[in-house]
Protein backbone atom coordinates (compact mmCIF):
# COMPACT_ATOMS: atom_id res chain seq x y z
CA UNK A 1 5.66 -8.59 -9.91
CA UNK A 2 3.47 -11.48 -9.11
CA UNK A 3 2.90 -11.92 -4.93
CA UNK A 4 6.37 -13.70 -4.11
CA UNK A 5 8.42 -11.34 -5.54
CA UNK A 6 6.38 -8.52 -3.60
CA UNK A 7 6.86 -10.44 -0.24
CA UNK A 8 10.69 -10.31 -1.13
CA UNK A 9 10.33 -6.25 -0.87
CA UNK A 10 7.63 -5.56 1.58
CA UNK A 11 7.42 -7.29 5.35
CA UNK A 12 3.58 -8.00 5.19
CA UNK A 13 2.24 -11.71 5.40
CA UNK A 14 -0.88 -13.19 5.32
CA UNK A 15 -4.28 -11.29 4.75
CA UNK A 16 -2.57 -8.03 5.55
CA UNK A 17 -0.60 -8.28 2.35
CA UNK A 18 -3.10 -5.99 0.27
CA UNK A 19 -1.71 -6.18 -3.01
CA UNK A 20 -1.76 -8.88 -5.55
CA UNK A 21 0.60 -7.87 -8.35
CA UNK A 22 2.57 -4.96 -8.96
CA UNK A 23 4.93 -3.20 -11.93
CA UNK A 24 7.39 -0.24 -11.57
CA UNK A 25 8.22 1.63 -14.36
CA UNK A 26 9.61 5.15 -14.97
CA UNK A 27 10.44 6.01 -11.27
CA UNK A 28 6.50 4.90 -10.41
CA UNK A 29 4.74 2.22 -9.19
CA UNK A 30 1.52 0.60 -10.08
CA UNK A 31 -0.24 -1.73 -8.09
CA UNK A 32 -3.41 -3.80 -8.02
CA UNK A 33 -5.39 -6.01 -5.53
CA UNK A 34 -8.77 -7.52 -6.47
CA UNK A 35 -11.50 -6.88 -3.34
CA UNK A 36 -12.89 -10.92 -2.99
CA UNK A 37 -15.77 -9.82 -0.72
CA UNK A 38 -14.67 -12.21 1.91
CA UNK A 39 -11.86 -10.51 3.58
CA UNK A 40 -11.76 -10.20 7.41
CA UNK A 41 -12.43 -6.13 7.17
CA UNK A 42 -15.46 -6.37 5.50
CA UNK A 43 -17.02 -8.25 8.16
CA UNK A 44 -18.38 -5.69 9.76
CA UNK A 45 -17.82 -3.02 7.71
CA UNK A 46 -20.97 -2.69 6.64
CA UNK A 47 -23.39 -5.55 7.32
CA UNK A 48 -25.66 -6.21 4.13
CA UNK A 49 -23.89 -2.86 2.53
CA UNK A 50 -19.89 -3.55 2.43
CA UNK A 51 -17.81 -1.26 1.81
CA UNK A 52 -14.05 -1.24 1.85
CA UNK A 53 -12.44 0.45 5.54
CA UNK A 54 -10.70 3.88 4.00
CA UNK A 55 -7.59 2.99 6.59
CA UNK A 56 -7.68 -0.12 4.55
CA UNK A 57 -7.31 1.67 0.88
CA UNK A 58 -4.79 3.75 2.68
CA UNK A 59 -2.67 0.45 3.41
CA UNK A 60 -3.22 -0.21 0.20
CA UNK A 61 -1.58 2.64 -1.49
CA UNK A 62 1.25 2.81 1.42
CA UNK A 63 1.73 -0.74 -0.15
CA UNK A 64 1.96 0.37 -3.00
CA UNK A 65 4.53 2.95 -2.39
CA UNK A 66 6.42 0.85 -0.23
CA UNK A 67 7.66 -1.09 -3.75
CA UNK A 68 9.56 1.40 -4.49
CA UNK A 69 11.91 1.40 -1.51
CA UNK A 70 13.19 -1.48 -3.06
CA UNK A 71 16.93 -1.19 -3.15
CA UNK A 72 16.38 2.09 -0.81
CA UNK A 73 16.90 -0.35 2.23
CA UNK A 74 19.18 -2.86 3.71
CA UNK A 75 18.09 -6.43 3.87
CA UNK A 76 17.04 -6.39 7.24
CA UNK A 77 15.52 -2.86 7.43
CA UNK A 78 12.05 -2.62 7.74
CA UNK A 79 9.74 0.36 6.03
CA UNK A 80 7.19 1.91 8.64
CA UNK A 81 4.87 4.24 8.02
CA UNK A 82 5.05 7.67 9.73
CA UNK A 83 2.22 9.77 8.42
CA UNK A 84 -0.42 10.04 6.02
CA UNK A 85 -2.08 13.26 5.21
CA UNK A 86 -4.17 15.19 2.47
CA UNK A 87 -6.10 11.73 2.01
CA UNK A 88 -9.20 12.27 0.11
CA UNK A 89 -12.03 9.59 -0.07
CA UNK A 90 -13.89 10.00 -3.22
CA UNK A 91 -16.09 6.75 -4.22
CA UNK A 92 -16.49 3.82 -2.12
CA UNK A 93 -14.35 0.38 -3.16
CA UNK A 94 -16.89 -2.71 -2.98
CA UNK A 95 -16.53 -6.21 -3.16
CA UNK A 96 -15.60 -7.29 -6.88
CA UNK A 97 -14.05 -3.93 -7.24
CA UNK A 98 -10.14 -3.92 -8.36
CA UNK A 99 -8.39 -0.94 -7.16
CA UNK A 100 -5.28 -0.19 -9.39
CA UNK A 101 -2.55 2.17 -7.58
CA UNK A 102 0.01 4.57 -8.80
CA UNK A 103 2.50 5.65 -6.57
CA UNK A 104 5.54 7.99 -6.68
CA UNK A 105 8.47 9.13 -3.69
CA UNK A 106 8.24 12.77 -4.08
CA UNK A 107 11.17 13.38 -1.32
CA UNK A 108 13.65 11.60 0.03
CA UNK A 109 15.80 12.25 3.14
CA UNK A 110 17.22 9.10 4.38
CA UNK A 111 15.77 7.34 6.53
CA UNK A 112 12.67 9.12 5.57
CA UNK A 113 10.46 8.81 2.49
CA UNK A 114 7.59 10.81 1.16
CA UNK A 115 4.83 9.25 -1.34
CA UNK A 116 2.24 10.51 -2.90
CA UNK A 117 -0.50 8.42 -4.71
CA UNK A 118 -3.68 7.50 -6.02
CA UNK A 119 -6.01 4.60 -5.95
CA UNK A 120 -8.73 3.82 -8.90
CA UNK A 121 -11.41 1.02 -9.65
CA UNK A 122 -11.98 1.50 -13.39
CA UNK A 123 -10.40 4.76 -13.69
CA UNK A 124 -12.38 6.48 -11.50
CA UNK A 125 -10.60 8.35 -8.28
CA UNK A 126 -11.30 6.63 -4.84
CA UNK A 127 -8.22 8.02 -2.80
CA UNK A 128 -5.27 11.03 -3.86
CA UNK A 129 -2.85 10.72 -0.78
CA UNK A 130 0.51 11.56 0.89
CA UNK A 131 2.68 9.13 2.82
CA UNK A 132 5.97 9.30 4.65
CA UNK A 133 8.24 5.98 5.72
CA UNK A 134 10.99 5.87 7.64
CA UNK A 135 13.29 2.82 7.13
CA UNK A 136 14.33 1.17 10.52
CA UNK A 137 17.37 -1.37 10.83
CA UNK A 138 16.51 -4.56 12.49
CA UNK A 139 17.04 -4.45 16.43
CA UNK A 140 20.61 -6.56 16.80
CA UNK A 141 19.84 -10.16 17.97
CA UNK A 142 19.87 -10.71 21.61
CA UNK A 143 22.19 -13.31 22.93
């Protein structure tokens, strides 16, 4: 899946869309986003040493997950995340890093989801998580 067809699954615009392409294949998903060095949370994150925010590769991965609630959810239903936990930080992501994802629901009790996942820059671990989603209908319009 190239961007477009991403944006057609998850809700995320702009610079907080954190994944570039994506593929899902036997019940997983795999994603990747290339780390350009100029994005807004590296700013500060650390001056003349960047390194990527770890709430940042955890977006990343919830991303990542979030592709396969495709077809779990109604048009206007919205995926939020509920919890993360077990997150492990083992090397740092830099600028010119790729991070490649793989991502798998390990439970499912409607309207909640649970992920696990990992996140990689040339095959080596940065991140082993577990997520949980709960899919929320759009509020009715007001009128």
């Amino acid at each position: 899946m190239n961007k477009y067809e991403i944006m057609a699954i998850l809700p995320h615009r702009d610079n907080m869309l954190l994944i570039d392409e994506a593929l899902v294949e036997d019940e997983k998903a795999y994603g990747k986003y290339a780390v350009r060095g100029d994005e807004w949370f590296l700013q500060g994150h650390y001056p003349g040493n960047p390194v990527v925010p770890g709430v940042i590769l955890c977006e990343i991965l919830a991303q990542s997950a979030g592709i396969l609630l495709a077809g779990q959810t109604e048009a206007e239903a919205t995926p939020y995340l509920t919890g993360i936990s077990s997150a492990r930080f083992k090397t740092p992501v830099r600028p010119g890093d790729t991070v490649g994802t793989e991502c798998v629901i390990t439970k499912s009790r409607p309207p909640f989801y649970f992920a696990s996942g990992e996140l990689r820059v040339d095959g080596k671990l940065c991140l082993k998580a577990e997520f949980s989603f709960a899919i929320v209908s759009a509020p009715a319009p007001e009128g």
